[in-house]
Protein backbone atom coordinates (compact mmCIF):
# COMPACT_ATOMS: atom_id res chain seq x y z
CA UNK A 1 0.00 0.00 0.00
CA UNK A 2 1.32 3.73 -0.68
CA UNK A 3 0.26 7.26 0.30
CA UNK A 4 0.05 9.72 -2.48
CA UNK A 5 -0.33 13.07 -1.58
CA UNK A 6 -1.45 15.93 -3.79
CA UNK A 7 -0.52 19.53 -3.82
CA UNK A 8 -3.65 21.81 -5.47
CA UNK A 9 -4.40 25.25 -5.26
CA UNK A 10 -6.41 27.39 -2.69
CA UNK A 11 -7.76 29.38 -5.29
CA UNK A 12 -8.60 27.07 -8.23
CA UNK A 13 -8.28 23.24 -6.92
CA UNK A 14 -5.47 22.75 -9.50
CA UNK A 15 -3.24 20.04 -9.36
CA UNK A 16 0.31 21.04 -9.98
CA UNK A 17 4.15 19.75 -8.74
CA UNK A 18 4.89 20.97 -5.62
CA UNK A 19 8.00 23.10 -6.59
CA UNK A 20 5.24 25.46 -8.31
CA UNK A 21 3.80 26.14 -5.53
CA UNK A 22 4.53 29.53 -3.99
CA UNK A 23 2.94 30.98 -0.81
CA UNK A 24 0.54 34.34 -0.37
CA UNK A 25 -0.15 35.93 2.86
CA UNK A 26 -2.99 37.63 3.43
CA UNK A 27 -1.61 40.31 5.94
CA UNK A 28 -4.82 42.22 6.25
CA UNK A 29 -7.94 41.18 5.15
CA UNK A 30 -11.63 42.61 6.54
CA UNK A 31 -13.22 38.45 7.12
CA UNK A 32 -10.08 37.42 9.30
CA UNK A 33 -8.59 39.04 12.19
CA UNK A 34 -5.25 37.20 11.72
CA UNK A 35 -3.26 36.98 8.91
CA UNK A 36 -3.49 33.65 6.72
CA UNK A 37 -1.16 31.52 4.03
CA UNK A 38 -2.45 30.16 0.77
CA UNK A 39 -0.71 28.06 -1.20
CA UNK A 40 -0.91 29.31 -4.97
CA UNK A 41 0.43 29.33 -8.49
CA UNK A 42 2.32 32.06 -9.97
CA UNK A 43 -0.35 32.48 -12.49
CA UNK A 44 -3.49 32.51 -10.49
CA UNK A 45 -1.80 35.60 -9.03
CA UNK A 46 -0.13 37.56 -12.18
CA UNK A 47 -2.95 39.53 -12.63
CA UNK A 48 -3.09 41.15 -9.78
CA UNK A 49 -1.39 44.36 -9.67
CA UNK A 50 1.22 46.00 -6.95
CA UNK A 51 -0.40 49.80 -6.24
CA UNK A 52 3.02 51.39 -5.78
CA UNK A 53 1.52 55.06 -5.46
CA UNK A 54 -0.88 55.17 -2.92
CA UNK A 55 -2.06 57.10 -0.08
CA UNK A 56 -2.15 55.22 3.06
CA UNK A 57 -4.76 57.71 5.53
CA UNK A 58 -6.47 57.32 8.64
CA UNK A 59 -9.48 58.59 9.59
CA UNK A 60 -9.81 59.49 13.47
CA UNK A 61 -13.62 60.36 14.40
CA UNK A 62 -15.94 58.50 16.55
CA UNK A 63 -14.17 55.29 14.95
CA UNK A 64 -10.86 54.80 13.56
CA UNK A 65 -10.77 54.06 9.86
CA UNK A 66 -7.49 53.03 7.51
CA UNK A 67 -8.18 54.30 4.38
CA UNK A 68 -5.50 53.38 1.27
CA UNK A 69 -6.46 55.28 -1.62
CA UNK A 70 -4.40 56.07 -4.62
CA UNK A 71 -2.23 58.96 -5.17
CA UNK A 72 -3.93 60.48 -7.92
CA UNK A 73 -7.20 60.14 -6.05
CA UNK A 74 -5.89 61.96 -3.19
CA UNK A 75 -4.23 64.42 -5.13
CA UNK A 76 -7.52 65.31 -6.38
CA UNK A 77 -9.00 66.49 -3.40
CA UNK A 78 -5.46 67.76 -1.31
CA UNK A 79 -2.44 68.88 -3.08
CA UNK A 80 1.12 67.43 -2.21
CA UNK A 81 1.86 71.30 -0.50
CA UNK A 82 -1.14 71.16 1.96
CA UNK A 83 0.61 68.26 3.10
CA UNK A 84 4.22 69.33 3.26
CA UNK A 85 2.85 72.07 5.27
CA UNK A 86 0.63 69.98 7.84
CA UNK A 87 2.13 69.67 11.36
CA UNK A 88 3.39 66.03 12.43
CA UNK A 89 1.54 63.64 14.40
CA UNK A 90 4.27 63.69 17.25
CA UNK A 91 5.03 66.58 19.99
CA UNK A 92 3.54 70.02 19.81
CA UNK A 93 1.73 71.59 17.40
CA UNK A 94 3.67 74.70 15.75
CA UNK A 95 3.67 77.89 17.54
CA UNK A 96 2.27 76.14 20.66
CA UNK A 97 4.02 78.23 24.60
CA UNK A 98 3.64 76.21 27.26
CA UNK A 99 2.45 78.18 30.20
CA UNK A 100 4.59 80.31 32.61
């Protein structure tokens, strides 16, 4: 009696050699809380495109949002010198005196 074993897809069931294979993480993903490994093909996944210029926001309010948008998109609406000019996240606001 043997064992066979079978490597398929995550995404499409197909069968292929194991040295195919190749592994995608799903860092972030709004159904899991954790991040998760599928085991692909290259070509399931060539179609999917890398966003090199994007906008990575957050929205404080009575919830805190992440927001990635692309550049253009947020170019549209804020120009690159509103935000050269905006004060940092960290220490005191410009022109802020302690008291004395």
């Amino acid at each position: 009696m043997a064992i066979i074993s079978r490597r398929v897809s995550d995404l499409t069931g197909t069968e292929a050699d194991e040295s195919q294979f190749v592994r995608l993480v799903v860092r972030q993903h709004p159904a899991v809380s954790e991040p998760k490994a599928l085991d692909v093909l290259p070509d399931e996944i060539a179609g999917l495109d890398d966003a090199d210029e994007v906008v990575i926001l957050e929205v404080h309010g009575r919830e805190k949002r992440r927001l990635i948008v692309p550049l253009a998109q947020f170019r549209a609406i804020c120009s690159d010198a509103v935000v050269e000019r905006a004060p940092g996240t960290r220490g005191r606001k410009p022109g802020y005196r302690p008291p004395t």
